[in-house]
N, C-alpha and C. Protein backbone atom coordinates (compact mmCIF):
# COMPACT_ATOMS: atom_id res chain seq x y z
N UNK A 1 -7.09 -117.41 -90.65
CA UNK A 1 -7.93 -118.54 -90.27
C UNK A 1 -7.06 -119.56 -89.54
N UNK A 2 -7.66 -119.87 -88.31
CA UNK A 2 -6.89 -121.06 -87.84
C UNK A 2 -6.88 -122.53 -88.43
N UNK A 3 -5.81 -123.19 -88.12
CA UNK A 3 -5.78 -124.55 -89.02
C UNK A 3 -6.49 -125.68 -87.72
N UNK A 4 -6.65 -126.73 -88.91
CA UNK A 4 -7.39 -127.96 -88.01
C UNK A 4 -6.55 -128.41 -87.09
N UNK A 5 -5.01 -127.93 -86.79
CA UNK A 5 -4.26 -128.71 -85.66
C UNK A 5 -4.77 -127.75 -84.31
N UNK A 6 -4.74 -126.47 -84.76
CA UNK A 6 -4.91 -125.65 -83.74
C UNK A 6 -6.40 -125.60 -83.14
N UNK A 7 -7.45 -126.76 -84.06
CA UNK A 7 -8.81 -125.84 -83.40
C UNK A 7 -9.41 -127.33 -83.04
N UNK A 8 -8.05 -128.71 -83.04
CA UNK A 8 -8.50 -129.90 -82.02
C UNK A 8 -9.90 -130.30 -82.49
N UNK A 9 -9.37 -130.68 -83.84
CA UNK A 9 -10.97 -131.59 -84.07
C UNK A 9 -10.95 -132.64 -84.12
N UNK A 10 -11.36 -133.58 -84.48
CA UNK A 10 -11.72 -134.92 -84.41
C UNK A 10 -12.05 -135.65 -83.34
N UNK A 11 -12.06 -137.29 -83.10
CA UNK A 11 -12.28 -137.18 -81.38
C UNK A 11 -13.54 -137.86 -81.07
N UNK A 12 -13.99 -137.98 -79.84
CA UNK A 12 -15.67 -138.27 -79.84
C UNK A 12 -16.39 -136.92 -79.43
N UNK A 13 -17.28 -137.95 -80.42
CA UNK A 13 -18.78 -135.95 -80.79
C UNK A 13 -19.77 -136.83 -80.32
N UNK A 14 -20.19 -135.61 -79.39
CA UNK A 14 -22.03 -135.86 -79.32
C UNK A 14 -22.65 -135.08 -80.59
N UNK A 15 -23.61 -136.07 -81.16
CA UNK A 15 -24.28 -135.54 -82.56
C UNK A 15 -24.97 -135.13 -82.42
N UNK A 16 -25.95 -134.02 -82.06
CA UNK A 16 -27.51 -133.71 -82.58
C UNK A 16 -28.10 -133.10 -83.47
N UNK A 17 -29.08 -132.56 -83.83
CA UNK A 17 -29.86 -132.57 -84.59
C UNK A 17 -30.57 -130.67 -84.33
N UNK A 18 -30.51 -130.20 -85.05
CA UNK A 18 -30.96 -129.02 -85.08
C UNK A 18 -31.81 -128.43 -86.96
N UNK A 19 -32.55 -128.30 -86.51
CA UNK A 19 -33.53 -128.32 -88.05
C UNK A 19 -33.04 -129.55 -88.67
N UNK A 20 -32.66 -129.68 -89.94
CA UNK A 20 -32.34 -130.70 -91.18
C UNK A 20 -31.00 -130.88 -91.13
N UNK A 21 -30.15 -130.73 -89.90
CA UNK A 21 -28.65 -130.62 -89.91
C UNK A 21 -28.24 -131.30 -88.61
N UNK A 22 -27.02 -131.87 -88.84
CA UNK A 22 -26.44 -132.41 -87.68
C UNK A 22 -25.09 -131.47 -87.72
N UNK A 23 -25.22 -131.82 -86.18
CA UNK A 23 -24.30 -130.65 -85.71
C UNK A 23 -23.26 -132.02 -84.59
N UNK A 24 -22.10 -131.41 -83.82
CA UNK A 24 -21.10 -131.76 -83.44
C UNK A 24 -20.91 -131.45 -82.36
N UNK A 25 -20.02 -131.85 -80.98
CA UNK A 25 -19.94 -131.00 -79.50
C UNK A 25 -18.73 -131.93 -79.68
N UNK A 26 -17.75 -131.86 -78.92
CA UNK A 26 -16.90 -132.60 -78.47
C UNK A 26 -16.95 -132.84 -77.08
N UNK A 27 -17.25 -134.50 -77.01
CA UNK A 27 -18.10 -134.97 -75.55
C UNK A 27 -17.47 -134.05 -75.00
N UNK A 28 -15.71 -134.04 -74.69
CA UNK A 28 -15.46 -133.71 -73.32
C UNK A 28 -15.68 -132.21 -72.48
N UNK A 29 -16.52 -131.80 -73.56
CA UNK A 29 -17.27 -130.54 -72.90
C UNK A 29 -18.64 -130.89 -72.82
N UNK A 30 -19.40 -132.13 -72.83
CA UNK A 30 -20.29 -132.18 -72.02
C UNK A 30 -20.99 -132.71 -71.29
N UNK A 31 -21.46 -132.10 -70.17
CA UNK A 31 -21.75 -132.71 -68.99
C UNK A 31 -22.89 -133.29 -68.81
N UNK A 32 -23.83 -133.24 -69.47
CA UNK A 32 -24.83 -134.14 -69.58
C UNK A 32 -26.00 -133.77 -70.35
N UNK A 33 -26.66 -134.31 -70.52
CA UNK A 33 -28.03 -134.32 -72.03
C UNK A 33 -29.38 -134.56 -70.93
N UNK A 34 -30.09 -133.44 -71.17
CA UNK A 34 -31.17 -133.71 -69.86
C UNK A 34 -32.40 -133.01 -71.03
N UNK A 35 -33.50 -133.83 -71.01
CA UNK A 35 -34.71 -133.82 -71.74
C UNK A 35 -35.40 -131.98 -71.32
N UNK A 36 -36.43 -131.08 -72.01
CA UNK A 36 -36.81 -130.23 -72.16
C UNK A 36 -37.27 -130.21 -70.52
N UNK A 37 -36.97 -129.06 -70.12
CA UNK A 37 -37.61 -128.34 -68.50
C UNK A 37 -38.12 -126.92 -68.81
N UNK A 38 -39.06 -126.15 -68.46
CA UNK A 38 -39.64 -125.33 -69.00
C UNK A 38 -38.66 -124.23 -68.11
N UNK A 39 -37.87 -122.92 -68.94
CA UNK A 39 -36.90 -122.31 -68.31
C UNK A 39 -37.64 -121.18 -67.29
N UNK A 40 -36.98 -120.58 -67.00
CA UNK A 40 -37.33 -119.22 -65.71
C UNK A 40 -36.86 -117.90 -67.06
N UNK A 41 -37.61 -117.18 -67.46
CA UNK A 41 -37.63 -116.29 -68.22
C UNK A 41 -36.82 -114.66 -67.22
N UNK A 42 -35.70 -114.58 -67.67
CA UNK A 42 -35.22 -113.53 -66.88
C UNK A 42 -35.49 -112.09 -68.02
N UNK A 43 -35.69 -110.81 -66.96
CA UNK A 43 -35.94 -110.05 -67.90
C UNK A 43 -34.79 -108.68 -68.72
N UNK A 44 -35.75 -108.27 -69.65
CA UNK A 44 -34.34 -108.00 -70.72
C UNK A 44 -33.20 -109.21 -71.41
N UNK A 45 -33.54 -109.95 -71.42
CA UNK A 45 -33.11 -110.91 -71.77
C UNK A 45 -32.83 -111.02 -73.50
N UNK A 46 -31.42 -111.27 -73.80
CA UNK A 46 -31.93 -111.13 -75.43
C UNK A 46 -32.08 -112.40 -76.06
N UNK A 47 -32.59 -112.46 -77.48
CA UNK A 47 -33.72 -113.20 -78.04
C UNK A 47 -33.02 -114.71 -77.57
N UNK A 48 -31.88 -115.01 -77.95
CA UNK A 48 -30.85 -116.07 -78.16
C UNK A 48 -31.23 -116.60 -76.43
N UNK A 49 -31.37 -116.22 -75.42
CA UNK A 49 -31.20 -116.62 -74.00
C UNK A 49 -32.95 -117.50 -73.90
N UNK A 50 -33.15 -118.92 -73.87
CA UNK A 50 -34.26 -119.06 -72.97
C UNK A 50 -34.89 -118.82 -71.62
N UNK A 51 -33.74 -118.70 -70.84
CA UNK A 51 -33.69 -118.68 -69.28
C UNK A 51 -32.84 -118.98 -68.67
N UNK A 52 -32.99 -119.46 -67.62
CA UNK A 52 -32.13 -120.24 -67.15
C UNK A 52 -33.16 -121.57 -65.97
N UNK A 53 -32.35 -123.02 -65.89
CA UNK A 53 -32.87 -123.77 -65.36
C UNK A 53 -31.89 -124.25 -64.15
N UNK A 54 -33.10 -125.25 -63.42
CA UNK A 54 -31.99 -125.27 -62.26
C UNK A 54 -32.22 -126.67 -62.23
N UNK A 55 -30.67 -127.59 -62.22
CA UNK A 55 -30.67 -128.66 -63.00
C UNK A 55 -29.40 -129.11 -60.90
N UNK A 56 -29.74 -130.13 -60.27
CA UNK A 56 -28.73 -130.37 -59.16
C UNK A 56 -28.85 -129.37 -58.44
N UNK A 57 -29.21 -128.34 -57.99
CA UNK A 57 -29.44 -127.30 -57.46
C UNK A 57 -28.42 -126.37 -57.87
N UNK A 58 -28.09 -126.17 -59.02
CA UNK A 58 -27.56 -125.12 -60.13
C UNK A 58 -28.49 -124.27 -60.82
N UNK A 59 -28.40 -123.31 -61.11
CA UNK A 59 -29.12 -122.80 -62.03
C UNK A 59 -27.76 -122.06 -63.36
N UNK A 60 -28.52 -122.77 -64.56
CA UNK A 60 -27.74 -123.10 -65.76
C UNK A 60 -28.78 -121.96 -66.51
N UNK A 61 -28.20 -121.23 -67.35
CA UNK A 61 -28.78 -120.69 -68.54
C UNK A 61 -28.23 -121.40 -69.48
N UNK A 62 -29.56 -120.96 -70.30
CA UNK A 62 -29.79 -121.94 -71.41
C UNK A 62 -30.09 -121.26 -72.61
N UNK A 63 -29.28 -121.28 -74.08
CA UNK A 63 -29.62 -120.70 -75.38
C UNK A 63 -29.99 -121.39 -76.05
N UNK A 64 -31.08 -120.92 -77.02
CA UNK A 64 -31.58 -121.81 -77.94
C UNK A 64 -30.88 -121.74 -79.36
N UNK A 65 -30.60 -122.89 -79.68
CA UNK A 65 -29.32 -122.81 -80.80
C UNK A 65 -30.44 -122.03 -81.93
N UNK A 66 -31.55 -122.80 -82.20
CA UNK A 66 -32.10 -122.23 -83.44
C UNK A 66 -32.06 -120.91 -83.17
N UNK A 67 -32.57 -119.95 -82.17
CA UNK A 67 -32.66 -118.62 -81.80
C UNK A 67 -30.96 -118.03 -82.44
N UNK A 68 -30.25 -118.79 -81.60
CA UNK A 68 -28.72 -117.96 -81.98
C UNK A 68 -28.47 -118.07 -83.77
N UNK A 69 -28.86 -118.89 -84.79
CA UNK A 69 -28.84 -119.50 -85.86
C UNK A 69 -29.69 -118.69 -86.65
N UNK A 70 -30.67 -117.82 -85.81
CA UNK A 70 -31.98 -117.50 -86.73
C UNK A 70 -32.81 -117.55 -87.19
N UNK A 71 -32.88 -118.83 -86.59
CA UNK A 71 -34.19 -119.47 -87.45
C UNK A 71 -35.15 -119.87 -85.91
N UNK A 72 -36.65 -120.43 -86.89
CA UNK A 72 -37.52 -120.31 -85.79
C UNK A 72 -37.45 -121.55 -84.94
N UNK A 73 -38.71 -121.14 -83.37
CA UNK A 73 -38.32 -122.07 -82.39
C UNK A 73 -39.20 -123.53 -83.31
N UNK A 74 -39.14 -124.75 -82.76
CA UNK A 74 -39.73 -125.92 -82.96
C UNK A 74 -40.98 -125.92 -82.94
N UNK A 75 -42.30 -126.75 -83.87
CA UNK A 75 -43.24 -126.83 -82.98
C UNK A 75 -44.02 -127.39 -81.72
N UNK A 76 -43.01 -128.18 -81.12
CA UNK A 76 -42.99 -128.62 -80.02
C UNK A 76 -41.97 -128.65 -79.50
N UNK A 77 -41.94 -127.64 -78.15
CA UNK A 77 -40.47 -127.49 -77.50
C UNK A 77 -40.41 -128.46 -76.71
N UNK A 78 -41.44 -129.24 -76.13
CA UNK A 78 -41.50 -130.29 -75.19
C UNK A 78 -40.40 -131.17 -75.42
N UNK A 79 -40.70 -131.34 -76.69
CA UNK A 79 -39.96 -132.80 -77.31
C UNK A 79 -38.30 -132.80 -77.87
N UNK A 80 -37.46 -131.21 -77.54
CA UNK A 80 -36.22 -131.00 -77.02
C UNK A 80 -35.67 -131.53 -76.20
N UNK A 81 -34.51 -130.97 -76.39
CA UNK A 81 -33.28 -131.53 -75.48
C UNK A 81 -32.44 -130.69 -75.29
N UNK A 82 -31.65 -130.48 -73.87
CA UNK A 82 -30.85 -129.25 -73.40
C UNK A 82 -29.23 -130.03 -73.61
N UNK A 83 -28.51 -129.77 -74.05
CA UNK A 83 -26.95 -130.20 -73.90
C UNK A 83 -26.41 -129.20 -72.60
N UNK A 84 -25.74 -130.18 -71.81
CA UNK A 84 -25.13 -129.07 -70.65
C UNK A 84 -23.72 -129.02 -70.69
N UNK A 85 -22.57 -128.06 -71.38
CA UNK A 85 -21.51 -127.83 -71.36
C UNK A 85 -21.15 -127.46 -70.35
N UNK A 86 -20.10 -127.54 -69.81
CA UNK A 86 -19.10 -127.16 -68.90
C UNK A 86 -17.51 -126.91 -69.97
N UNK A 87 -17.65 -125.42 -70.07
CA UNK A 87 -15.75 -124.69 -70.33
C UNK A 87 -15.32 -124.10 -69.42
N UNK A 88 -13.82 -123.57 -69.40
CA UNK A 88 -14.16 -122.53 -68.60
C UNK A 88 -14.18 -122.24 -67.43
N UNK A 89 -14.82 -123.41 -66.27
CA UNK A 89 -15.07 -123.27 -65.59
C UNK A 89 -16.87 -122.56 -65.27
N UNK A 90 -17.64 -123.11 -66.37
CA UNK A 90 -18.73 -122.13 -66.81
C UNK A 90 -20.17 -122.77 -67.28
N UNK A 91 -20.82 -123.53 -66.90
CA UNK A 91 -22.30 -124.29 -67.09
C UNK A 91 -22.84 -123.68 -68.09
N UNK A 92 -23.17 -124.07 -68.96
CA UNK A 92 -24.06 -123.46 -70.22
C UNK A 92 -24.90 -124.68 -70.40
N UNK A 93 -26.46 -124.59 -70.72
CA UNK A 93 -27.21 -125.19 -71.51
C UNK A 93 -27.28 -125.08 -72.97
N UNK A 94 -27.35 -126.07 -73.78
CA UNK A 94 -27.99 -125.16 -75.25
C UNK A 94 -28.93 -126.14 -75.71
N UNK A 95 -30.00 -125.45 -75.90
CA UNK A 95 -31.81 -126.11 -76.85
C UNK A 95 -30.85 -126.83 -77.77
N UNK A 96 -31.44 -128.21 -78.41
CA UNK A 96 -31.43 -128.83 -79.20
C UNK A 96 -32.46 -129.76 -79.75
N UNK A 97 -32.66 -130.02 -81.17
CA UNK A 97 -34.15 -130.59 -81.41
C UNK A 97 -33.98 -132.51 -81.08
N UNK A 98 -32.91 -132.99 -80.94
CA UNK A 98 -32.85 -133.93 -80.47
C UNK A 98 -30.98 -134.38 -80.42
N UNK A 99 -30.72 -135.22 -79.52
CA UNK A 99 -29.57 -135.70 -79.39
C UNK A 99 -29.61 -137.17 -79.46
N UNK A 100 -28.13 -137.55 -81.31
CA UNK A 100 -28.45 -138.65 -82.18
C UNK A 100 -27.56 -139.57 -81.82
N UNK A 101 -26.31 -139.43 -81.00
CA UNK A 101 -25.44 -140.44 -80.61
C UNK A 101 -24.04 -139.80 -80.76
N UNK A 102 -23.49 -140.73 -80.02
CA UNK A 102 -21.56 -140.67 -79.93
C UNK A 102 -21.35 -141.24 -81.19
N UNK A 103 -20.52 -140.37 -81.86
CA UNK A 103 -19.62 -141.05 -82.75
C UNK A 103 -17.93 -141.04 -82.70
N UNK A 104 -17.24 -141.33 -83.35
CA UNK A 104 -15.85 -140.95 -83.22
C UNK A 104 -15.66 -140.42 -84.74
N UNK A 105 -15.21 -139.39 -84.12
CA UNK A 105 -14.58 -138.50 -85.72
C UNK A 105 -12.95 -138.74 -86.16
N UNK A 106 -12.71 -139.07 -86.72
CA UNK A 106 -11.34 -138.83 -86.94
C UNK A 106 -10.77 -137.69 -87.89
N UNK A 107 -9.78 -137.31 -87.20
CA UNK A 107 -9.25 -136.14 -88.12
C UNK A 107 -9.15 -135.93 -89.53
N UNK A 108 -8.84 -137.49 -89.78
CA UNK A 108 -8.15 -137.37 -91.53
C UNK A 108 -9.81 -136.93 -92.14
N UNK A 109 -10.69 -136.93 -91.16
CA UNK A 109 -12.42 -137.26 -92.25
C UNK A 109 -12.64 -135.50 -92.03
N UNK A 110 -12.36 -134.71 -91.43
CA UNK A 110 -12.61 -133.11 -90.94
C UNK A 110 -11.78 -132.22 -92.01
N UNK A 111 -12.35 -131.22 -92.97
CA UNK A 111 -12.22 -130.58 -94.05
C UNK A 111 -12.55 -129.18 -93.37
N UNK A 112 -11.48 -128.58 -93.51
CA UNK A 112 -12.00 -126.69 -92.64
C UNK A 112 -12.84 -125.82 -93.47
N UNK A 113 -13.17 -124.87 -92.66
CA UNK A 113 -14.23 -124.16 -93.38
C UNK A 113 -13.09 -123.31 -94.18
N UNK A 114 -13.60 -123.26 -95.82
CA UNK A 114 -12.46 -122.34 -96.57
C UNK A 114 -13.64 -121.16 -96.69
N UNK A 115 -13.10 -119.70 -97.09
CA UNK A 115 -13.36 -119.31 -97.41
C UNK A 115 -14.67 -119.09 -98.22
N UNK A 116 -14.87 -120.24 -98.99
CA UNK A 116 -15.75 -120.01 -100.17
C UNK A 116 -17.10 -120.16 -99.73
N UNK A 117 -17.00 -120.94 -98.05
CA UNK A 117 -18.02 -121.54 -97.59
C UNK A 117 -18.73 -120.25 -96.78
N UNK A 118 -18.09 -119.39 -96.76
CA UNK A 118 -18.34 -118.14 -95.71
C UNK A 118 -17.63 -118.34 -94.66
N UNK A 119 -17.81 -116.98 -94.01
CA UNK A 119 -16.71 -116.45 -92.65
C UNK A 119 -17.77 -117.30 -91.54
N UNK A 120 -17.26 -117.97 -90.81
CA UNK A 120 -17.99 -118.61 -89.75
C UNK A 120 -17.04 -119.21 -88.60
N UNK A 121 -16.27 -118.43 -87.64
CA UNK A 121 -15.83 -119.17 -86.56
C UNK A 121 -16.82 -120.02 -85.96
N UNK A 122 -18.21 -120.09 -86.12
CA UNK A 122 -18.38 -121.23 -85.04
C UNK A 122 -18.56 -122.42 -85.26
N UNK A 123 -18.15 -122.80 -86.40
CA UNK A 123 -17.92 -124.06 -86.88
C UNK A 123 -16.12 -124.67 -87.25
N UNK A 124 -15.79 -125.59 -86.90
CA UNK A 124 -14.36 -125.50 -86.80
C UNK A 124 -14.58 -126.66 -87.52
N UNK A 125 -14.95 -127.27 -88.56
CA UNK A 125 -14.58 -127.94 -90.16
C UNK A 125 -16.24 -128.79 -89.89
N UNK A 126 -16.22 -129.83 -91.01
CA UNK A 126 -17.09 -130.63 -91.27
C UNK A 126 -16.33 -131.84 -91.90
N UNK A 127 -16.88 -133.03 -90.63
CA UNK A 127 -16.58 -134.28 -90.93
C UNK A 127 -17.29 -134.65 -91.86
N UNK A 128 -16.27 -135.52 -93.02
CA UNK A 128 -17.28 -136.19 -93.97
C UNK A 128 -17.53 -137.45 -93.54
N UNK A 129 -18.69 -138.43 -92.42
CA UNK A 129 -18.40 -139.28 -92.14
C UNK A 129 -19.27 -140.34 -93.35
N UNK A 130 -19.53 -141.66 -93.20
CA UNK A 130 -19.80 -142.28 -94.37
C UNK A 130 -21.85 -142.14 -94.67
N UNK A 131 -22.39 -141.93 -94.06
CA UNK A 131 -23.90 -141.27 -94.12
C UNK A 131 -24.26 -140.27 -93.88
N UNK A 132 -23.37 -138.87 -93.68
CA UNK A 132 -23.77 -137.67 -93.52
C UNK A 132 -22.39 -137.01 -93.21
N UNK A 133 -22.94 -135.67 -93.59
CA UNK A 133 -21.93 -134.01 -93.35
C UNK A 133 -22.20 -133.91 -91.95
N UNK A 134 -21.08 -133.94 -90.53
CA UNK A 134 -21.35 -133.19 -89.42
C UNK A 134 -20.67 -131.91 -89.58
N UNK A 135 -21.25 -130.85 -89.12
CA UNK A 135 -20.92 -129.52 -88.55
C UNK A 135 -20.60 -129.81 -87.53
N UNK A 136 -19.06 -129.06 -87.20
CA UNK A 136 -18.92 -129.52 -85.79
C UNK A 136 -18.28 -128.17 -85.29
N UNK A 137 -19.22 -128.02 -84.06
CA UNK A 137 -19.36 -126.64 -83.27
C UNK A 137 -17.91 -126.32 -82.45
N UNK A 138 -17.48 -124.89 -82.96
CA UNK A 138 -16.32 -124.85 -81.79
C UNK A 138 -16.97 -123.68 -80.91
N UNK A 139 -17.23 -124.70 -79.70
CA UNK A 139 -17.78 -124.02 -78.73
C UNK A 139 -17.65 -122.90 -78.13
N UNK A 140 -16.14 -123.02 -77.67
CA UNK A 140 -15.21 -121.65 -77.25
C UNK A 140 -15.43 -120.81 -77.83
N UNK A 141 -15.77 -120.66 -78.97
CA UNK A 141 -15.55 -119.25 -79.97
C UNK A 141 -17.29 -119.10 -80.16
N UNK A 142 -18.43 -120.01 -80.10
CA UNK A 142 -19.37 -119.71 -79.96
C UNK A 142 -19.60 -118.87 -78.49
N UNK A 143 -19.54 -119.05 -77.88
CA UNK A 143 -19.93 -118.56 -76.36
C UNK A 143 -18.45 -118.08 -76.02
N UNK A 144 -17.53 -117.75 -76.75
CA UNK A 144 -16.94 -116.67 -75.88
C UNK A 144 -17.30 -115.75 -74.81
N UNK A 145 -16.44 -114.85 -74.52
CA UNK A 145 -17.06 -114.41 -73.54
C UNK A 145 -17.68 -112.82 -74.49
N UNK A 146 -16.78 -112.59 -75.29
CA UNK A 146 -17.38 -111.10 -76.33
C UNK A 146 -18.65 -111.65 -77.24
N UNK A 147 -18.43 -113.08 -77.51
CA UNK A 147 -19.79 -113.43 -77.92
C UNK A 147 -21.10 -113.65 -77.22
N UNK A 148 -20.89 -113.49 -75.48
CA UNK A 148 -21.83 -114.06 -74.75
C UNK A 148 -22.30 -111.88 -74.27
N UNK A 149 -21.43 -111.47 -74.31
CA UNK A 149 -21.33 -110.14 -74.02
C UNK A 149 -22.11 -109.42 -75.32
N UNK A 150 -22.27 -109.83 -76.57
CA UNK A 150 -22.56 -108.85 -77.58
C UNK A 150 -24.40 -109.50 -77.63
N UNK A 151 -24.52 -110.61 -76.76
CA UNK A 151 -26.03 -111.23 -76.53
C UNK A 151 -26.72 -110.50 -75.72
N UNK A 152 -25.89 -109.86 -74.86
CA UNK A 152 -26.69 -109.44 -73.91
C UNK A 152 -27.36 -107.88 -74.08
């Protein structure tokens, strides 16, 4: 398991909101927060992929976190929100049920995932901040490229 020096946590997080959980991004992967656009459905597509949208005259695919997570879509997708990462060199969208604000995390508050909690690279610890548990997403290892490859 990698340690918290090596997997660069703390920092400013964009927070959002996915079912009953807040989750984590580290701003400087992202490029901007743009309200629900109804996607372009490509085909064969697996479950995790909404589409892709065309956001500046880009066209961005877009995953729906609950889809990748397992669990079901919202009952109103309208009232989503797309996060637009840039790694890589690489535009990704990802569904989110709303986006709650910048915070600053600091390291000393980020506790790694042990063992007991289950095997989960895509979470790289949980801040204890003073009104809530963030999960905070390590992106890279979510959307790898063997992880973006075993979607398809």
């Amino acid at each position: 398991m990698r340690g918290i020096e090596e997997r660069n946590v703390g920092g400013q997080v964009v927070v959002f909101s996915l079912a009953e959980e807040k989750y984590g991004v580290e701003i400087s992967l992202v490029r901007e927060i743009v309200k629900w656009s109804k996607t372009t459905e490509l085909p064969q597509m697996s479950q995790e992929f909404s589409g892709v949208i065309k956001l500046r005259d880009q066209v961005i695919p877009v995953i729906s976190l609950r889809k990748k997570f397992g669990w079901p879509d919202v009952d109103h997708l309208a009232d989503t929100k797309y996060i637009i990462l840039e790694f890589d060199s690489f535009l990704l969208g990802i569904n989110v049920d709303d986006v709650d604000a910048v915070v600053d995390v600091p390291a000393a508050t980020v506790e790694p995932i042990t063992e007991l909690m289950g095997k989960t690279s895509m979470i790289s610890g949980i801040a204890k901040l003073p009104d809530l548990l963030l999960l905070l997403l390590d992106v890279r290892e979510l959307f790898s490229a063997e992880a973006m490859e075993r979607m398809t």
